[in-house]
Structures are given as C-alpha cells and as structure tokens.
C-alpha atoms as a PDB file:
ATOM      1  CA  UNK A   1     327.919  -9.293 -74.977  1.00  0.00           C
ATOM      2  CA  UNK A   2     328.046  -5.337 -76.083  1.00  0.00           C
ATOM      3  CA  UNK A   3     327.262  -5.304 -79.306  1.00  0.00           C
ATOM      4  CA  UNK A   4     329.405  -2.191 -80.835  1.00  0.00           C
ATOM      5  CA  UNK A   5     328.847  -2.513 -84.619  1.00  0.00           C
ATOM      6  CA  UNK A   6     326.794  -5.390 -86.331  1.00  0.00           C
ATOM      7  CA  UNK A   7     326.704  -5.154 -90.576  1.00  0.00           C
ATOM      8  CA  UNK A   8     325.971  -6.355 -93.128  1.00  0.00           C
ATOM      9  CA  UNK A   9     328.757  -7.944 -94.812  1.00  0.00           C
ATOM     10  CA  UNK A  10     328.057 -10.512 -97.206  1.00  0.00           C
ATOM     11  CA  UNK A  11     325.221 -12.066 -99.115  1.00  0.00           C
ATOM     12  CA  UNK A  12     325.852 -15.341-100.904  1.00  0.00           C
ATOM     13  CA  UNK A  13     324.363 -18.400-102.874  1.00  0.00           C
ATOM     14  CA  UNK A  14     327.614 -19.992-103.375  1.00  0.00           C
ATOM     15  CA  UNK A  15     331.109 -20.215-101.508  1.00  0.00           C
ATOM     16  CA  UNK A  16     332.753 -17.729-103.982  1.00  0.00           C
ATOM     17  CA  UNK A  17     330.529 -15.102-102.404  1.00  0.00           C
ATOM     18  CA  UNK A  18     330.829 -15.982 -98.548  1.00  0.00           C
ATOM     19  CA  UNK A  19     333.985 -14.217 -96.654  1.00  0.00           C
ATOM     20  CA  UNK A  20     336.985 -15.174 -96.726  1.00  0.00           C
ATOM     21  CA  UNK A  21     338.802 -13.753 -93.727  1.00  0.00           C
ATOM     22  CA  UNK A  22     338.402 -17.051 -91.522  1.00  0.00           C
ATOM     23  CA  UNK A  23     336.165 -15.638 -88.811  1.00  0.00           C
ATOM     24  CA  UNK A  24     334.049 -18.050 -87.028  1.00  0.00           C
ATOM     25  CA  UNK A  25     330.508 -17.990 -87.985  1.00  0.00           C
ATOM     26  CA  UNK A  26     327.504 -19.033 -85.995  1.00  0.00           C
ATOM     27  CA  UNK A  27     324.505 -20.106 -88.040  1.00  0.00           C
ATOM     28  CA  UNK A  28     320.780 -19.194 -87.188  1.00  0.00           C
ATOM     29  CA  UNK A  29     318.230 -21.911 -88.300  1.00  0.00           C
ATOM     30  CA  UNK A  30     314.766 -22.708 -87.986  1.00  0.00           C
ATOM     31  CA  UNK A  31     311.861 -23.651 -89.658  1.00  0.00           C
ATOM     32  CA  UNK A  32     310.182 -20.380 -92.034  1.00  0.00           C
ATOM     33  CA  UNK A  33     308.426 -18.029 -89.881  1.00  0.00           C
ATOM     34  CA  UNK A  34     309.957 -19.084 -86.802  1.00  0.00           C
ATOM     35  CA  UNK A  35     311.165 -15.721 -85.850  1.00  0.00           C
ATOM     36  CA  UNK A  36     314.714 -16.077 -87.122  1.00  0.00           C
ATOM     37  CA  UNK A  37     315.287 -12.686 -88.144  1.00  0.00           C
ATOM     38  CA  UNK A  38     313.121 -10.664 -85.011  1.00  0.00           C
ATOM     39  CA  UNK A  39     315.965 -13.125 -83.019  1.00  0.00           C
ATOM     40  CA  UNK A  40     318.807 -11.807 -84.790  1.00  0.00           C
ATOM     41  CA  UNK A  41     318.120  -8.280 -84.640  1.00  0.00           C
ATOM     42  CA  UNK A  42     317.156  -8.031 -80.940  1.00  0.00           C
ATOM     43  CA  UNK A  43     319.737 -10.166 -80.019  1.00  0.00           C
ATOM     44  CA  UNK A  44     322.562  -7.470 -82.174  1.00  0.00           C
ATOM     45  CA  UNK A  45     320.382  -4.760 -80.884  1.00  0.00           C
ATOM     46  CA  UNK A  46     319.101  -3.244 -84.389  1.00  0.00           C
ATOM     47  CA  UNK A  47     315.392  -2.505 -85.761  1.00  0.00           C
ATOM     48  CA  UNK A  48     315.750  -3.987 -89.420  1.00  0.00           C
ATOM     49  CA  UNK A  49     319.328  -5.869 -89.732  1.00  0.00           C
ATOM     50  CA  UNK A  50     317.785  -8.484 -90.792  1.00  0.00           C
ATOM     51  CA  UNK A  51     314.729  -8.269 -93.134  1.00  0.00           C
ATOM     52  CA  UNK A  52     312.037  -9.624 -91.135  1.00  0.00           C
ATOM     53  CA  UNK A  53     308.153 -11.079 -92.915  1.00  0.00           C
ATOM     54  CA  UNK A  54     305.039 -12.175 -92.358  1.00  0.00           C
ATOM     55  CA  UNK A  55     305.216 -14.054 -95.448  1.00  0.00           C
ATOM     56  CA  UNK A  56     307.132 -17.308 -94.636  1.00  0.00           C
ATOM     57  CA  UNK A  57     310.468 -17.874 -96.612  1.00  0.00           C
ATOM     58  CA  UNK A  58     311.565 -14.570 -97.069  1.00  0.00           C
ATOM     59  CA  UNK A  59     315.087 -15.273 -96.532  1.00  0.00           C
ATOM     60  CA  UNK A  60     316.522 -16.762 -99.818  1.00  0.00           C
ATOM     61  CA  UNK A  61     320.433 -16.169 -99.361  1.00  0.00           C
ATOM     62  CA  UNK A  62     322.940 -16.670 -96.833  1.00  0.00           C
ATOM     63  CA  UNK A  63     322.964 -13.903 -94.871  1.00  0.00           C
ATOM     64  CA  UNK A  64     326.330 -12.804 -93.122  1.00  0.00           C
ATOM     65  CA  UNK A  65     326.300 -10.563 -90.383  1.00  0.00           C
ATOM     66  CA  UNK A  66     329.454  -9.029 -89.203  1.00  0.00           C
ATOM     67  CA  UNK A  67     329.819  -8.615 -85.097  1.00  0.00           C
ATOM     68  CA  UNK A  68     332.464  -6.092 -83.357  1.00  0.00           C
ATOM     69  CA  UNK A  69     334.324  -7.248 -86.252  1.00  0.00           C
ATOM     70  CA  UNK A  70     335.246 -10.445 -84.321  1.00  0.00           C
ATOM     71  CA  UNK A  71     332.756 -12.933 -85.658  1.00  0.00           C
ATOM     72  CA  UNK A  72     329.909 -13.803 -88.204  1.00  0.00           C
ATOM     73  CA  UNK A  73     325.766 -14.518 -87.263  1.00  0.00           C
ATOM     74  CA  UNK A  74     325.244 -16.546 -90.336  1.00  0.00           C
ATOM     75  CA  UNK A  75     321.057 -16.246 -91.420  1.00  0.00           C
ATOM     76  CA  UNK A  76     320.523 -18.991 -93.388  1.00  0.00           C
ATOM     77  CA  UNK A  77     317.095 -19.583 -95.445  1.00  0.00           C
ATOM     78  CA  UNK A  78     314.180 -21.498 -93.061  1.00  0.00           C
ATOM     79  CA  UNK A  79     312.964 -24.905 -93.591  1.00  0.00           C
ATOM     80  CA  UNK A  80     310.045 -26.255 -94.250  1.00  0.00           C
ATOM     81  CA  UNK A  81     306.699 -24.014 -95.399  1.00  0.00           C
ATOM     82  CA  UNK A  82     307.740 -21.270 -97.995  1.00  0.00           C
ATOM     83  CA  UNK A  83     305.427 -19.522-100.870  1.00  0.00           C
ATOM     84  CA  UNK A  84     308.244 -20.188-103.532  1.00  0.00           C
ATOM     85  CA  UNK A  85     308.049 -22.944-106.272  1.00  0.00           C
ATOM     86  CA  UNK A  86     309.281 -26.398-105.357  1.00  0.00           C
ATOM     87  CA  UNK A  87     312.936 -26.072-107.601  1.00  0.00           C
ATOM     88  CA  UNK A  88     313.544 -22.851-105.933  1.00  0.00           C
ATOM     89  CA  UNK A  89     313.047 -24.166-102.446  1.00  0.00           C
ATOM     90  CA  UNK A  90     314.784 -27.384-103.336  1.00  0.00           C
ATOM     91  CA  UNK A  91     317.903 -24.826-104.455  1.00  0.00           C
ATOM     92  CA  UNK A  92     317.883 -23.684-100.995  1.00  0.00           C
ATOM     93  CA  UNK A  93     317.658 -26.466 -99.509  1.00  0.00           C
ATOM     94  CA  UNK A  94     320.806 -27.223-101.619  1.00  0.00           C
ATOM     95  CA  UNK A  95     323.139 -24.531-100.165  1.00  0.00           C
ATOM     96  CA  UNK A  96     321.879 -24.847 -97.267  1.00  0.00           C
ATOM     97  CA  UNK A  97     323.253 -28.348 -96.901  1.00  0.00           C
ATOM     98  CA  UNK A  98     326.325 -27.305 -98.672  1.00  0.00           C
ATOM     99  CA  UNK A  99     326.930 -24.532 -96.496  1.00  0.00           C
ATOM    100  CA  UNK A 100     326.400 -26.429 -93.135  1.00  0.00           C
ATOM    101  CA  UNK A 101     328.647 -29.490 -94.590  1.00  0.00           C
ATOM    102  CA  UNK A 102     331.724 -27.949 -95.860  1.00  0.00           C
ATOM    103  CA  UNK A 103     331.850 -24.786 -94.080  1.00  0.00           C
ATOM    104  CA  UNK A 104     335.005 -24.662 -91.911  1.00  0.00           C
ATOM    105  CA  UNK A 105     334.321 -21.249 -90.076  1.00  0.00           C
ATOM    106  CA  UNK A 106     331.228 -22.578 -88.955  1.00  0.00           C
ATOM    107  CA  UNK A 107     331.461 -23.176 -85.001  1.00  0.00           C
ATOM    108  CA  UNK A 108     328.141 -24.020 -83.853  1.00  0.00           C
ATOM    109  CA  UNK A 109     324.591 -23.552 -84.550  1.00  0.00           C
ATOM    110  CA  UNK A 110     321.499 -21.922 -82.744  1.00  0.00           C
ATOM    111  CA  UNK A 111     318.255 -23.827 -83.740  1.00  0.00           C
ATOM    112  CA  UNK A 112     314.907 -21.801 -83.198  1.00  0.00           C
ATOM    113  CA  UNK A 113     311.922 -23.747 -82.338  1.00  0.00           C
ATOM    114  CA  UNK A 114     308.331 -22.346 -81.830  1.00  0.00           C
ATOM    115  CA  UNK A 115     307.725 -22.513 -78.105  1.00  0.00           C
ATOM    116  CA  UNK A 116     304.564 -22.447 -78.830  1.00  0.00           C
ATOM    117  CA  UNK A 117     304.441 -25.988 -80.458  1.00  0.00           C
ATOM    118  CA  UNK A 118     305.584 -29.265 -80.300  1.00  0.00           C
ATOM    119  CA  UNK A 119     309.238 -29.293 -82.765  1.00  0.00           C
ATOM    120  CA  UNK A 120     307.859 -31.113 -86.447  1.00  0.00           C
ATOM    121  CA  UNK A 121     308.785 -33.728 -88.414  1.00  0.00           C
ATOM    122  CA  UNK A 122     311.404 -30.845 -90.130  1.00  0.00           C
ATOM    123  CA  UNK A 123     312.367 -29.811 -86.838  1.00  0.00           C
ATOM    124  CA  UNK A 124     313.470 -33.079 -85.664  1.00  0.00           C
ATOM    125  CA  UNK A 125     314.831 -33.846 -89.077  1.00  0.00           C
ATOM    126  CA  UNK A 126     317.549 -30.551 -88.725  1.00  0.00           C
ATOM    127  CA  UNK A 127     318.290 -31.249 -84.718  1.00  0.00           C
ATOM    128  CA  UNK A 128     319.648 -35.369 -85.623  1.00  0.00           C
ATOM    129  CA  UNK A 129     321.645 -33.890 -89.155  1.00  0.00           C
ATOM    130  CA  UNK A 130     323.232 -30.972 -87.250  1.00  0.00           C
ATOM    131  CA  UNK A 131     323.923 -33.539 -84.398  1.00  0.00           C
ATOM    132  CA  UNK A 132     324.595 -36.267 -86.978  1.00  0.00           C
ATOM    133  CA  UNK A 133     327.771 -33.644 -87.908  1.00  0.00           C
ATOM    134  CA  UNK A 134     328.696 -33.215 -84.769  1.00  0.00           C
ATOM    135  CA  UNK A 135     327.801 -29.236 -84.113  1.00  0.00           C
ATOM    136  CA  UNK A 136     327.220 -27.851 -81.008  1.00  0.00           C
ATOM    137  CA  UNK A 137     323.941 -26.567 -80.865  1.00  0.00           C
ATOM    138  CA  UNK A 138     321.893 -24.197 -78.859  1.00  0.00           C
ATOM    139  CA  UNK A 139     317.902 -24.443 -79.030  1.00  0.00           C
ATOM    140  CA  UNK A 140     316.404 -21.050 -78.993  1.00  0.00           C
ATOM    141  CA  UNK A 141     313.140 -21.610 -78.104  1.00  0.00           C
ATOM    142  CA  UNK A 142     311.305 -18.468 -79.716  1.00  0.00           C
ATOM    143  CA  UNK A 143     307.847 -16.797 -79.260  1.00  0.00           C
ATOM    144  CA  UNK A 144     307.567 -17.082 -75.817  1.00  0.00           C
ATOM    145  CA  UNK A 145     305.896 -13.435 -75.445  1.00  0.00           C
ATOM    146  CA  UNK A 146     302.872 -15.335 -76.895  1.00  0.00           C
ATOM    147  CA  UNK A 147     302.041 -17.955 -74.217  1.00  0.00           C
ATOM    148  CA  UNK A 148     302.034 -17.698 -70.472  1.00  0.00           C
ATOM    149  CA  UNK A 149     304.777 -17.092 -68.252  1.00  0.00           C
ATOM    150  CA  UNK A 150     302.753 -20.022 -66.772  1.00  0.00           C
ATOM    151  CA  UNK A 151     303.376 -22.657 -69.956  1.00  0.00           C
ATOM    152  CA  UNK A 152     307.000 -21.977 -70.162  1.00  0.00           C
ATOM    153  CA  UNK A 153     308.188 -25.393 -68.573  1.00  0.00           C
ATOM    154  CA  UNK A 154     305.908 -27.098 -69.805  1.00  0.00           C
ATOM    155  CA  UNK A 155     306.524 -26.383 -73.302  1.00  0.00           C
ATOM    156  CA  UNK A 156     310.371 -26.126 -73.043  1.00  0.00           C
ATOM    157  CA  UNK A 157     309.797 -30.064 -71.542  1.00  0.00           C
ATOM    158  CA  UNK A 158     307.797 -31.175 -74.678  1.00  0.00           C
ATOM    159  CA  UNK A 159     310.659 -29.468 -76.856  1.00  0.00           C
ATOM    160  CA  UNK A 160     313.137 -31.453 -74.771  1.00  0.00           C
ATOM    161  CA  UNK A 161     311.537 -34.897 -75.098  1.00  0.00           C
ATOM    162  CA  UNK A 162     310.675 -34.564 -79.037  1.00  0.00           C
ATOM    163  CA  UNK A 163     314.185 -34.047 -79.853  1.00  0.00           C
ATOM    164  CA  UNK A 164     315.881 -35.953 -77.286  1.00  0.00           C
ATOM    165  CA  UNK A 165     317.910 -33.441 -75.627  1.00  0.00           C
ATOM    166  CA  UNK A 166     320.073 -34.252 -73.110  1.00  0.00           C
ATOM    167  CA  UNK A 167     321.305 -32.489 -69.674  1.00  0.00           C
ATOM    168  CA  UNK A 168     324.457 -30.933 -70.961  1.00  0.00           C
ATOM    169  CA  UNK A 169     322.196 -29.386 -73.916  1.00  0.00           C
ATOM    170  CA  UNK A 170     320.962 -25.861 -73.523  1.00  0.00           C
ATOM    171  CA  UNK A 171     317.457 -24.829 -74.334  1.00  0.00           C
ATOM    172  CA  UNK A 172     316.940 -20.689 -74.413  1.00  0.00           C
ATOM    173  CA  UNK A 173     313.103 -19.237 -74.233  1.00  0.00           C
ATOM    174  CA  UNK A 174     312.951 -16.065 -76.042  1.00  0.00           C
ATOM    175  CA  UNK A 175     311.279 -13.404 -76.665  1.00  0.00           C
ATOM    176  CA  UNK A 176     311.779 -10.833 -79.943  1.00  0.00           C
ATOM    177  CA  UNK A 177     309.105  -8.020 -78.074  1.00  0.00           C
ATOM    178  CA  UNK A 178     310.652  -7.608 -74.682  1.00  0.00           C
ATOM    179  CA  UNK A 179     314.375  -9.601 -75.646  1.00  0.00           C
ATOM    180  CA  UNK A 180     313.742 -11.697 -72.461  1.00  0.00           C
ATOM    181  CA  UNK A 181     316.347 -14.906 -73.007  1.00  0.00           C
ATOM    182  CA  UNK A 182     318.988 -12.100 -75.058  1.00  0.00           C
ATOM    183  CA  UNK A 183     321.643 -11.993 -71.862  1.00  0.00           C
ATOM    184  CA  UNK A 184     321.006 -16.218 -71.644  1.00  0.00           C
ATOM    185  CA  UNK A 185     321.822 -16.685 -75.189  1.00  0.00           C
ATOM    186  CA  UNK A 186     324.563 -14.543 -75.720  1.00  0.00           C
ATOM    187  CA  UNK A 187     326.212 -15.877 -72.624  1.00  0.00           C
ATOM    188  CA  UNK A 188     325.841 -19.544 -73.656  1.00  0.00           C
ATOM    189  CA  UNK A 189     327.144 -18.857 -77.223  1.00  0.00           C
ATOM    190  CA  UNK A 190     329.751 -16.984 -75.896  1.00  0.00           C
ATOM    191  CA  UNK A 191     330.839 -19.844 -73.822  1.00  0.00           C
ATOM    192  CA  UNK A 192     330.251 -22.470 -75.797  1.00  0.00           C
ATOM    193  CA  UNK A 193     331.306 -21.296 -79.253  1.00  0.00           C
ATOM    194  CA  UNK A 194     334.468 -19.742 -77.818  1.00  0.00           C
ATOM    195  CA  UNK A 195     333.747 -16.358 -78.502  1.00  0.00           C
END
C-alpha cells in the first residue's frame, strides 16, 4: 500500500469523540509494550505518529489514525502490565471492550504478539474474545529483529499452537528496525479487510 498522508484525526474515551464519517477502521492490539506503536508508524511510514515508550501503558486513549483519507488504524490502549493505578487501567479496559463491541466501522483486527515469547494468559484471553465476536484477525508477530533469523519458525509455531490458529489464519513476523513483514501485512489487510 502507498501510504500518501496518515494523521492524526481523532482522540477519544467515549463514542461522542470517535469519527463519525463511517470509514472502516482497523484496530491495533496487543499486550503493553508489545511494540504497538513502532508497528504503526513503520507500517504508515512516519518517525513519531504514534507516541511510542519504554514505559509500558503509555497509550491511554483511542487513537485514530487517518490513511489516504480512505480508512482508520485504530491504536487502542495495551493489555495487561501498565504503571497506572488499578481504576484507571480497569477504565481502559472499559472502553476498550466498549469500543471493540459496539463499534460498527470496525472491520478487523491486527493482534501483536511478542515473537519472542510464548502468547500469555492475556494474550490468549484477547485472541478467543476477538474470535468469540467473530473479527477477522491478523497476528502480527512483532520483535523479530531481536531473535535469529534462525528461531523464526520455531517461534511463529509455538504462537500458532498456544492460540489455536488454524490454516486459513495469517501470522505476520515483524520487524519495527528494518520494517521486514510491512509489504506482508499491508497486503493481507488489504485483502482481507477489503481495503
């Protein structure tokens, strides 16, 4: 996909705030410090679209990036560890579950595991709701600059058996320092999210 203009264009908490213009959305999710945000900005080909961390949990909104003016990559807060007291991560958790349930723009979902490690309890948890509501979903399996080309099977096997993936689902290794896996995943959202 050429990427031509990627923005900005909304920041929400609550549906009032999300865009109303009926463009499909895509949503980005994955545990906190997965490399959600690295993804998204190599992937739209821009240095700091997204605000990217080293503390975990720095996304605390729902993020909405506008594409060619065509379509939405939704950054939605991570799962799991965050430095943030236990009501304000519950709130999250909150819209996030709103957001994923009732959002009729959304078209399908790209779910970032650590290739580095076998998917968690959390992990697994997201994969069977997002299933359980009947998105597609694309597994991008992230980090993969930090193990050996060597590993790759291997680990994208062990991400395959914890979460019971089938043939027909897609499984993307990626890297955020030299974008390997960017063509892949565009292509397979652009095919499969009818873009």
């Amino acid at each position: 996909m050429e990427i031509k203009e990627a923005v900005l264009s909304a920041v929400g908490v609550n549906f009032s705030q999300y865009p109303s213009d009926g463009k499909p959305e895509i949503a980005f999710v994955g545990k906190s410090n997965v490399g959600k945000s690295t993804l998204i900005n190599t992937m739209v080909e821009r240095k700091s679209l997204a605000r990217t961390s080293s503390q975990p949990g720095k996304t605390r909104t729902i993020n909405f990036y506008g594409i060619n003016n065509e379509f939405y990559i939704v950054d939605v807060p991570g799962y799991g560890y965050a430095k943030a007291p236990k009501s304000e991560i519950e709130r999250w958790s909150r819209m996030t579950e709103e957001y994923m349930q009732k959002r009729q723009t959304l078209v399908g979902v790209v779910l970032l595991i650590d290739i580095r490690h076998e998917p968690g309890e959390n992990d697994r948890i997201m994969y069977d709701w997002l299933k359980h509501y009947g998105y597609k979903i694309i597994i991008a399996a992230t980090k993969k600059d930090k193990i050996k080309r060597s590993q790759i099977k291997k680990n994208v096997s062990i991400i395959k058996k914890s979460l019971g993936l089938g043939n027909d689902d897609f499984i993307v290794p990626y890297s955020g320092v030299d974008k390997s896996g960017k063509e892949e995943l565009w292509d397979i959202i652009e095919k499969e999210f009818n873009l």
